[in-house]
C-alpha atoms as a PDB file:
ATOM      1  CA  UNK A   1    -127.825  86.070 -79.322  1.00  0.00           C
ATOM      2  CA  UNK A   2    -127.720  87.150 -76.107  1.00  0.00           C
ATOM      3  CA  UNK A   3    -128.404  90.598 -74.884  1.00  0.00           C
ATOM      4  CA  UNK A   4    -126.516  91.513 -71.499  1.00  0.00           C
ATOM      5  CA  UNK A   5    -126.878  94.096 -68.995  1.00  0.00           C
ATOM      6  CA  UNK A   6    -123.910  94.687 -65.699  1.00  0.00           C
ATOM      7  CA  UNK A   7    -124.102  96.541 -63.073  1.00  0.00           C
ATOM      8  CA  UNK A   8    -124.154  97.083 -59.393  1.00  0.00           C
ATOM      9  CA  UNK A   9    -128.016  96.982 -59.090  1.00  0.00           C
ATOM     10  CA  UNK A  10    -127.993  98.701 -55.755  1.00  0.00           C
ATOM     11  CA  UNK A  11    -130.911  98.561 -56.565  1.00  0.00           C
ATOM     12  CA  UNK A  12    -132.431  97.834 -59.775  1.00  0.00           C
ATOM     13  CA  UNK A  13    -134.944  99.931 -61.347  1.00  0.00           C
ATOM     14  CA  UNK A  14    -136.700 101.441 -64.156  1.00  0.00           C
ATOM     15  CA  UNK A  15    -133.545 103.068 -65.144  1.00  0.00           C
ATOM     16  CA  UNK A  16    -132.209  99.991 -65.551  1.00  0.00           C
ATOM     17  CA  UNK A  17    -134.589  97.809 -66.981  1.00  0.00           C
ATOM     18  CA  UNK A  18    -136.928  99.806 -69.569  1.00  0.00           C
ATOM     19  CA  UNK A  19    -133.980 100.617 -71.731  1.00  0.00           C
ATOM     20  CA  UNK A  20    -132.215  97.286 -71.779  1.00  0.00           C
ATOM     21  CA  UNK A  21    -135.858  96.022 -72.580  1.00  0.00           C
ATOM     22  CA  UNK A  22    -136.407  99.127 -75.909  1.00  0.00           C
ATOM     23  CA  UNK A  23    -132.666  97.783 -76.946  1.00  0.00           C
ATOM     24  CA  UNK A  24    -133.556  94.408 -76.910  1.00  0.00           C
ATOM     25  CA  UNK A  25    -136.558  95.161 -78.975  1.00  0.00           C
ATOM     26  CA  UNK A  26    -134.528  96.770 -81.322  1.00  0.00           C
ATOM     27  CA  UNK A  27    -132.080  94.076 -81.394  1.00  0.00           C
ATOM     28  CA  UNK A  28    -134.915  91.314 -82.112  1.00  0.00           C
ATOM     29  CA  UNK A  29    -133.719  89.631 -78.601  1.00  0.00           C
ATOM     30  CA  UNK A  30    -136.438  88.382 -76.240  1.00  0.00           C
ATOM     31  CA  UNK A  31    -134.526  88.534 -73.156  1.00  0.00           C
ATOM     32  CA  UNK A  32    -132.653  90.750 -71.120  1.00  0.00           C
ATOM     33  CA  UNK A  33    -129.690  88.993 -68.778  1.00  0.00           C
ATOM     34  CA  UNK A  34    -129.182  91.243 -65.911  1.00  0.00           C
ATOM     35  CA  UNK A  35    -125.528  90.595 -64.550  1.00  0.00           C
ATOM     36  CA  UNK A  36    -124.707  91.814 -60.890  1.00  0.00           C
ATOM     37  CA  UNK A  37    -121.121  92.734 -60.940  1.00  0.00           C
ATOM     38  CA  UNK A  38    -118.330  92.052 -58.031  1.00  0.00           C
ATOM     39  CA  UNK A  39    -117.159  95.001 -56.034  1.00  0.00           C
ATOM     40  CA  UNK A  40    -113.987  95.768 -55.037  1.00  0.00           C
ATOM     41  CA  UNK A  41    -113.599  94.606 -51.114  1.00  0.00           C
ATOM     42  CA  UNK A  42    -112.259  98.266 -50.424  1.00  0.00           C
ATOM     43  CA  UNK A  43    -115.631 100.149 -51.697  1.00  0.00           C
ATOM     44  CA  UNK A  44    -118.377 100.715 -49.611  1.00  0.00           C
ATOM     45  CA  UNK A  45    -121.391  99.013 -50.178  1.00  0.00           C
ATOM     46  CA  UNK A  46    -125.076  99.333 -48.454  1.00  0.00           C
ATOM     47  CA  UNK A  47    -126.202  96.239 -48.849  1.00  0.00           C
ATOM     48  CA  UNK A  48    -124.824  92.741 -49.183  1.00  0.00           C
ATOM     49  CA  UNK A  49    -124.263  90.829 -52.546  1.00  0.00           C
ATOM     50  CA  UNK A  50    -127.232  88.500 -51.611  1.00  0.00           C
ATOM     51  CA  UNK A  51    -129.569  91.322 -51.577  1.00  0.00           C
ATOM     52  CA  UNK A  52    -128.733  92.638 -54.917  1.00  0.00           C
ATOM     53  CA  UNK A  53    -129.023  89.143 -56.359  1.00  0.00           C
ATOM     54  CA  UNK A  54    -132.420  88.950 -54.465  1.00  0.00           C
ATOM     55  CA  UNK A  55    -134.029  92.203 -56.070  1.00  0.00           C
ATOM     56  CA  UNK A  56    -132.829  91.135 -59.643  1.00  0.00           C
ATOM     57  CA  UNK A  57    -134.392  87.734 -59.109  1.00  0.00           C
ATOM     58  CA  UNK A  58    -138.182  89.908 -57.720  1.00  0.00           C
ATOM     59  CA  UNK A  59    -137.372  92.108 -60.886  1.00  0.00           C
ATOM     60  CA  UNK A  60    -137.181  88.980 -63.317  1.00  0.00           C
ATOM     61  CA  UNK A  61    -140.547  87.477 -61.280  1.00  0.00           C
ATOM     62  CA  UNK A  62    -142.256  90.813 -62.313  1.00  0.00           C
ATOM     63  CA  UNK A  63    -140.592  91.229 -65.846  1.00  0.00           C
ATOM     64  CA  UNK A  64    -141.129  87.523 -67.500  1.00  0.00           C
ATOM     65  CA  UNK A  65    -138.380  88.865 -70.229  1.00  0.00           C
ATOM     66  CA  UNK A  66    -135.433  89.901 -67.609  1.00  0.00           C
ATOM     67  CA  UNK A  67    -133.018  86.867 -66.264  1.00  0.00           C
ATOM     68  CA  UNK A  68    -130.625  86.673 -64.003  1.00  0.00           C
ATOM     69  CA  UNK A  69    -126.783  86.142 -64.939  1.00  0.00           C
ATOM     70  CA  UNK A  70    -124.496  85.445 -62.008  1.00  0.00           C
ATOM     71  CA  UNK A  71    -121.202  84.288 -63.432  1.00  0.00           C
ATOM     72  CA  UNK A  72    -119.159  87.402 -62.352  1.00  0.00           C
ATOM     73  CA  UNK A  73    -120.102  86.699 -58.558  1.00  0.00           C
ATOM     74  CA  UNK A  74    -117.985  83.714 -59.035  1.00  0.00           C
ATOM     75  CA  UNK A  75    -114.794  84.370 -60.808  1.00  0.00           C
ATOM     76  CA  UNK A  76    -111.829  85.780 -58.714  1.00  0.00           C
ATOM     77  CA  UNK A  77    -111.226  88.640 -57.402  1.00  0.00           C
ATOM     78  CA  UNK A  78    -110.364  91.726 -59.024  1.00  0.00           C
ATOM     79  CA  UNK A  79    -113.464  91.593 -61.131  1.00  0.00           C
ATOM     80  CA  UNK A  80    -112.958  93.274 -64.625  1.00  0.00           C
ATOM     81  CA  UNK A  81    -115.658  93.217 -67.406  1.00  0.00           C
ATOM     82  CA  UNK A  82    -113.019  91.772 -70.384  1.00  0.00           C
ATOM     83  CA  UNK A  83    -112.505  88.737 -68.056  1.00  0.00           C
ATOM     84  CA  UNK A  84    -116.216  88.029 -67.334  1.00  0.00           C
ATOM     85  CA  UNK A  85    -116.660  88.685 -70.981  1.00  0.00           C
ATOM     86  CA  UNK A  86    -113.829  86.335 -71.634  1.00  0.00           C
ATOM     87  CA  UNK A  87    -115.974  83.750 -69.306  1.00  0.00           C
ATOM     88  CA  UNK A  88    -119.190  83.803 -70.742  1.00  0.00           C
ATOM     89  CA  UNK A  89    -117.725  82.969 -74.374  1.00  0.00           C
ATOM     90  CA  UNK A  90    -115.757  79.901 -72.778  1.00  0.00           C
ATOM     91  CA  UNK A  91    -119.492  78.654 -71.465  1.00  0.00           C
ATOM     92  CA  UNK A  92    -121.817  79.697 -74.297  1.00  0.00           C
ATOM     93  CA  UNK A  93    -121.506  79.674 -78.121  1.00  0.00           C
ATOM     94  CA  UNK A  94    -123.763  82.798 -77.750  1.00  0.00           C
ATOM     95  CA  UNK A  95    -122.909  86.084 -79.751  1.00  0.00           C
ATOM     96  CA  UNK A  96    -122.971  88.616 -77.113  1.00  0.00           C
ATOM     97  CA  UNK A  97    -124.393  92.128 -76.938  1.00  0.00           C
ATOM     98  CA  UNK A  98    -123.619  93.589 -73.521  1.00  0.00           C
ATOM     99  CA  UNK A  99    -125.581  97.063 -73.150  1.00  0.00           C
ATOM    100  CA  UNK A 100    -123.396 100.009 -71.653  1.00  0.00           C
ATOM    101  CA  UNK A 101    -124.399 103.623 -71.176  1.00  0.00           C
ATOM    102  CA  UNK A 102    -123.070 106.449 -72.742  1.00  0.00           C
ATOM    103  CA  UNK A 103    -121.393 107.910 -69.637  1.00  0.00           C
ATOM    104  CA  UNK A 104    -119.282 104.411 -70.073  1.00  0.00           C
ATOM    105  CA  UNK A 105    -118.479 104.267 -73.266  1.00  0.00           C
ATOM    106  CA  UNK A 106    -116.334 107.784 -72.582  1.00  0.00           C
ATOM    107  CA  UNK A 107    -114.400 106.166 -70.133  1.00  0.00           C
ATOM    108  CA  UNK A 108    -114.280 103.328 -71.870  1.00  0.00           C
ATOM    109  CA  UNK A 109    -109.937 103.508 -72.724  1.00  0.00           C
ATOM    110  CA  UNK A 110    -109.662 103.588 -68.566  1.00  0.00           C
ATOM    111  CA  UNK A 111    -111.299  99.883 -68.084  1.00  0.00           C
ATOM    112  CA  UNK A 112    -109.178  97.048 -67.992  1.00  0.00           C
ATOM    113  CA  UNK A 113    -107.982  95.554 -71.427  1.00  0.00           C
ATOM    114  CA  UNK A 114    -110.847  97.583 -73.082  1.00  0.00           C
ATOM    115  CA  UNK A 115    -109.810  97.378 -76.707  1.00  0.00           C
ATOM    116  CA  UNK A 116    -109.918  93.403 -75.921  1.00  0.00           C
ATOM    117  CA  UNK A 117    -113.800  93.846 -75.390  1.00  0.00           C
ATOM    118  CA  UNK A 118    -114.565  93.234 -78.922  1.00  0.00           C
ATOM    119  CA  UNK A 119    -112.881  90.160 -78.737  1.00  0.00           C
ATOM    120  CA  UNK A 120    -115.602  88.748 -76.784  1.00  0.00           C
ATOM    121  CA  UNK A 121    -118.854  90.935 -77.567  1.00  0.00           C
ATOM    122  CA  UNK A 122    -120.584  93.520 -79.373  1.00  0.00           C
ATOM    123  CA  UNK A 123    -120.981  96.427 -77.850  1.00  0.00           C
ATOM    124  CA  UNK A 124    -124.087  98.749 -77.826  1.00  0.00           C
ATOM    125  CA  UNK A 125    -124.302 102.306 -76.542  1.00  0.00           C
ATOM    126  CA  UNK A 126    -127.379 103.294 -74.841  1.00  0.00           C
ATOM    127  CA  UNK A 127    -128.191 107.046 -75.350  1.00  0.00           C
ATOM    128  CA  UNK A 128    -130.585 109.574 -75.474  1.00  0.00           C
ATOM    129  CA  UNK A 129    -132.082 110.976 -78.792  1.00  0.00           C
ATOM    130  CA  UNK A 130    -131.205 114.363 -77.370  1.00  0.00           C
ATOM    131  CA  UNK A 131    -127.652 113.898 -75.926  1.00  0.00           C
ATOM    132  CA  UNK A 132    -124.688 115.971 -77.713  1.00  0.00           C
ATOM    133  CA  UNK A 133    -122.150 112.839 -78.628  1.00  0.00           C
ATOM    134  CA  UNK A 134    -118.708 113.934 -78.183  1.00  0.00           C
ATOM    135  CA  UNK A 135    -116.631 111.340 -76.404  1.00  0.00           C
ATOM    136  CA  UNK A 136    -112.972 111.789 -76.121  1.00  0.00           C
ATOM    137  CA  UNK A 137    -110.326 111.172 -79.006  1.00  0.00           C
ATOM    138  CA  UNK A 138    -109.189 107.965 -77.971  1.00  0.00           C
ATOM    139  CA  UNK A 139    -112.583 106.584 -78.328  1.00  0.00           C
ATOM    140  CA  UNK A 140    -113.724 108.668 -81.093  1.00  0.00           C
ATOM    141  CA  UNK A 141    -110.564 107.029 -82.978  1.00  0.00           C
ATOM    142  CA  UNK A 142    -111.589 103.659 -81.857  1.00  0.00           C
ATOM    143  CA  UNK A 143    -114.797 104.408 -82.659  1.00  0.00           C
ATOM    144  CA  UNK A 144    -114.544 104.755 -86.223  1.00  0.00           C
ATOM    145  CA  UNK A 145    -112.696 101.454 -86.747  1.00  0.00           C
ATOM    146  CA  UNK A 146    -115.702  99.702 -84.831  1.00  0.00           C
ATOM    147  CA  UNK A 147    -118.947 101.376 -84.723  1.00  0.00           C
ATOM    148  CA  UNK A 148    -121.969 100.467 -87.686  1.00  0.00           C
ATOM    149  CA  UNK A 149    -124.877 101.638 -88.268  1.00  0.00           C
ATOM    150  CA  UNK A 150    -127.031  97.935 -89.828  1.00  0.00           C
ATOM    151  CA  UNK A 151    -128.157  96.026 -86.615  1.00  0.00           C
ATOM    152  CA  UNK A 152    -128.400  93.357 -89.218  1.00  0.00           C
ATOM    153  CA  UNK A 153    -124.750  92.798 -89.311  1.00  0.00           C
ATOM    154  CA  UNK A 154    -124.533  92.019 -85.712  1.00  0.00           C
ATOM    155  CA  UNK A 155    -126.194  88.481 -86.759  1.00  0.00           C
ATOM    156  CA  UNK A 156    -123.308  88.314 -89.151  1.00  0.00           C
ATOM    157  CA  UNK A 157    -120.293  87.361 -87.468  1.00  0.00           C
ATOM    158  CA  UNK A 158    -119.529  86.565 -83.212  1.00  0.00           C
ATOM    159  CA  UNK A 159    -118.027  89.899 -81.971  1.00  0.00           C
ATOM    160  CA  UNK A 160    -116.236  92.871 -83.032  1.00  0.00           C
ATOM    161  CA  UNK A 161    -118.854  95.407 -83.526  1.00  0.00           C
ATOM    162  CA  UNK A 162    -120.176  98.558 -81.320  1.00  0.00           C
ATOM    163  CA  UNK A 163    -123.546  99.471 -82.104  1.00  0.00           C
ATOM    164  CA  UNK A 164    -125.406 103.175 -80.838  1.00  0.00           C
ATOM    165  CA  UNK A 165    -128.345 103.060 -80.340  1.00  0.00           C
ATOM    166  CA  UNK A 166    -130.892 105.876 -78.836  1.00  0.00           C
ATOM    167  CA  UNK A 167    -133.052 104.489 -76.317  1.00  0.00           C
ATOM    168  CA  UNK A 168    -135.191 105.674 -73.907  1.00  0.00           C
ATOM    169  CA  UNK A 169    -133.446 106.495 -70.882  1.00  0.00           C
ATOM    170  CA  UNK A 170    -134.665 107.497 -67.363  1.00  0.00           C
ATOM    171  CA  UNK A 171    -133.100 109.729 -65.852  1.00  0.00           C
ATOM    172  CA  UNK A 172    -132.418 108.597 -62.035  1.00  0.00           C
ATOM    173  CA  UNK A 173    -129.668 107.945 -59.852  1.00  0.00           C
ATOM    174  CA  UNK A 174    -129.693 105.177 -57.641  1.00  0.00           C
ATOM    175  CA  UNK A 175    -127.546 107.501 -54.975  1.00  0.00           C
ATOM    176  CA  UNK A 176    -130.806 109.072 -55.301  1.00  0.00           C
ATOM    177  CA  UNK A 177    -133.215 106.184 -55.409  1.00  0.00           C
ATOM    178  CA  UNK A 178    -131.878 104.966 -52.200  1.00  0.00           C
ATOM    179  CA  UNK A 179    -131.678 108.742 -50.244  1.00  0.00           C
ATOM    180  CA  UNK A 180    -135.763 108.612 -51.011  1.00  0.00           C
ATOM    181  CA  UNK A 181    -136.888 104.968 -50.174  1.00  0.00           C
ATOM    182  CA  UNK A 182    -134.554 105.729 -46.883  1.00  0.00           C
ATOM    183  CA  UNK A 183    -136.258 108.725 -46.358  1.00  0.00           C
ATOM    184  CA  UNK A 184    -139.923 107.598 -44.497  1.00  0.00           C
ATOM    185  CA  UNK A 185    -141.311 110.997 -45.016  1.00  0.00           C
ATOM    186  CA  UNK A 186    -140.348 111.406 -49.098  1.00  0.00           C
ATOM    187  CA  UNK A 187    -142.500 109.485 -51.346  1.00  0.00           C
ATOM    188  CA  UNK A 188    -141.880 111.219 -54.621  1.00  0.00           C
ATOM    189  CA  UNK A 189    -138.529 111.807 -56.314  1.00  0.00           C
ATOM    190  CA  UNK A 190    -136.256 115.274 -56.643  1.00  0.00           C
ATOM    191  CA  UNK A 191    -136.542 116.015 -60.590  1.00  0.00           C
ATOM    192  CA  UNK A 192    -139.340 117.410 -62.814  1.00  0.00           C
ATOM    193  CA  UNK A 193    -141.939 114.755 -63.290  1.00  0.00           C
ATOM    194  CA  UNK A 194    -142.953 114.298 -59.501  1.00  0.00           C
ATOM    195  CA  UNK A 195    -143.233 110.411 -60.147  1.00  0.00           C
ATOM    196  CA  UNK A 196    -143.761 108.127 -56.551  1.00  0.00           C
ATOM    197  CA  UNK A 197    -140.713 105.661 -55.807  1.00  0.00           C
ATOM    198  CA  UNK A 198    -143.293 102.911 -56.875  1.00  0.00           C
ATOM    199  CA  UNK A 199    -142.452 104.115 -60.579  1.00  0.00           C
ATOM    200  CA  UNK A 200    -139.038 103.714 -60.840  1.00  0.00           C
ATOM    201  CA  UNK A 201    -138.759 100.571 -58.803  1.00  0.00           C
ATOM    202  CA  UNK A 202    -141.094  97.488 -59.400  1.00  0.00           C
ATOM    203  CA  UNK A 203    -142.981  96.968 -56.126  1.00  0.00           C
ATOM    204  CA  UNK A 204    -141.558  93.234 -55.498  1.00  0.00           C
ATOM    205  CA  UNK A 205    -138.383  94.902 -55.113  1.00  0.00           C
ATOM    206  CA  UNK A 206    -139.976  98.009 -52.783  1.00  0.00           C
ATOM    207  CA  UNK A 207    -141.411  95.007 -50.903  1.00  0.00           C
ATOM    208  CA  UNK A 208    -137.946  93.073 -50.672  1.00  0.00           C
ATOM    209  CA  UNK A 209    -136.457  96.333 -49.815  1.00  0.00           C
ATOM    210  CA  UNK A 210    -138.582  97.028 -46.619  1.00  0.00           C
ATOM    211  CA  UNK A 211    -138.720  93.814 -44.924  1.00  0.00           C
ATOM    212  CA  UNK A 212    -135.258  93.459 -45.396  1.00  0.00           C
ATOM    213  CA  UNK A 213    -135.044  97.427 -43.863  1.00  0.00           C
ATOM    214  CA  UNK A 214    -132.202  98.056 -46.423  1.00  0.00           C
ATOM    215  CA  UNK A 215    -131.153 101.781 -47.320  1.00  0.00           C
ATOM    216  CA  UNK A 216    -132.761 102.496 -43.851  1.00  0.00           C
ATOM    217  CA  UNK A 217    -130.984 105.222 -42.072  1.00  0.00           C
END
């Protein structure tokens, strides 16, 4: 079984990692596969594809358990999750859990083929104990077809199942994460705890991250 993680990783961090880590855990996984995912060639980005893939490879050199999954950087244009998805199953006999947030999973009926997901994975919700669940009707119908409750039955067949699971999530943005480190005079973060930007990013990547100057305004 293999435990998945996308995103844009612009740049990676605590946010990231320690709950992909807690579900992986849960899930009786030892590693955590963190997938950089193609962007669209009309969105903005700060900083090149290399330079993500660089800071997940620093974050895997500090976090023995994290590795780095690259596939999606080289399938064609337009990127969509069901066809990376659709990839990895061609190259692996792997059953695949590929971790999404909450905020996702309610958009979840505007991605691309997304009732073809299951096809290809299971899917498992990363929330907080605390967080009202209410996702829209489309879902919520969906939802009851394909959601359990046993992670034991995710060793029981390839795909097909969605899987919530509370976690502990940290609450940053990465809009956020990048205003700060850009910022030379701001070394601790806008939101209750008053944590330094050394806690939420691993300090290879902080490292990368200056003598590369990225985020710098």
């Amino acid at each position: 079984m293999r435990v998945i993680l996308g995103g844009t990783f612009n740049p990676p961090h605590y946010g990231h990692i320690t709950p992909a880590l807690y579900a992986a855990d849960l899930l009786g996984v030892e590693h955590v596969d963190l997938m950089p995912c193609k962007l669209a060639p009309h969105k903005s980005v700060s900083v090149s594809e290399t330079h993500r893939v660089n800071m997940i490879h620093r974050c895997c050199d500090t976090h023995s358990r994290l590795r780095a999954e690259l596939i999606e950087l080289s399938l064609p244009s337009p990127s969509y999750t069901v066809k990376t998805l659709r990839a990895l199953n061609s190259k692996h006999d792997d059953t695949i859990c590929f971790l999404i947030g909450a905020d996702s999973l309610y958009n979840l009926d505007k991605w691309y083929e997304w009732e073809s997901l299951l096809n290809y994975c299971h899917l498992i919700v990363m929330r907080r104990d605390s967080e009202t669940f209410s996702p829209p009707p489309a879902i919520a119908k969906w939802l009851r077809r394909n959601a359990i409750q046993d992670i034991e039955r995710l060793h029981q067949r390839k795909s097909g199942h969605v899987l919530l699971l509370n976690t502990p999530l940290k609450t940053i943005s990465s809009t956020q994460l990048r205003n700060e480190i850009a910022s030379e005079n701001a070394d601790t973060l806008d939101h209750a705890a008053p944590d330094t930007i050394e806690s939420w990013v691993p300090r290879n990547v902080i490292e990368y991250i200056n003598d590369n100057q990225l985020y710098s305004e």
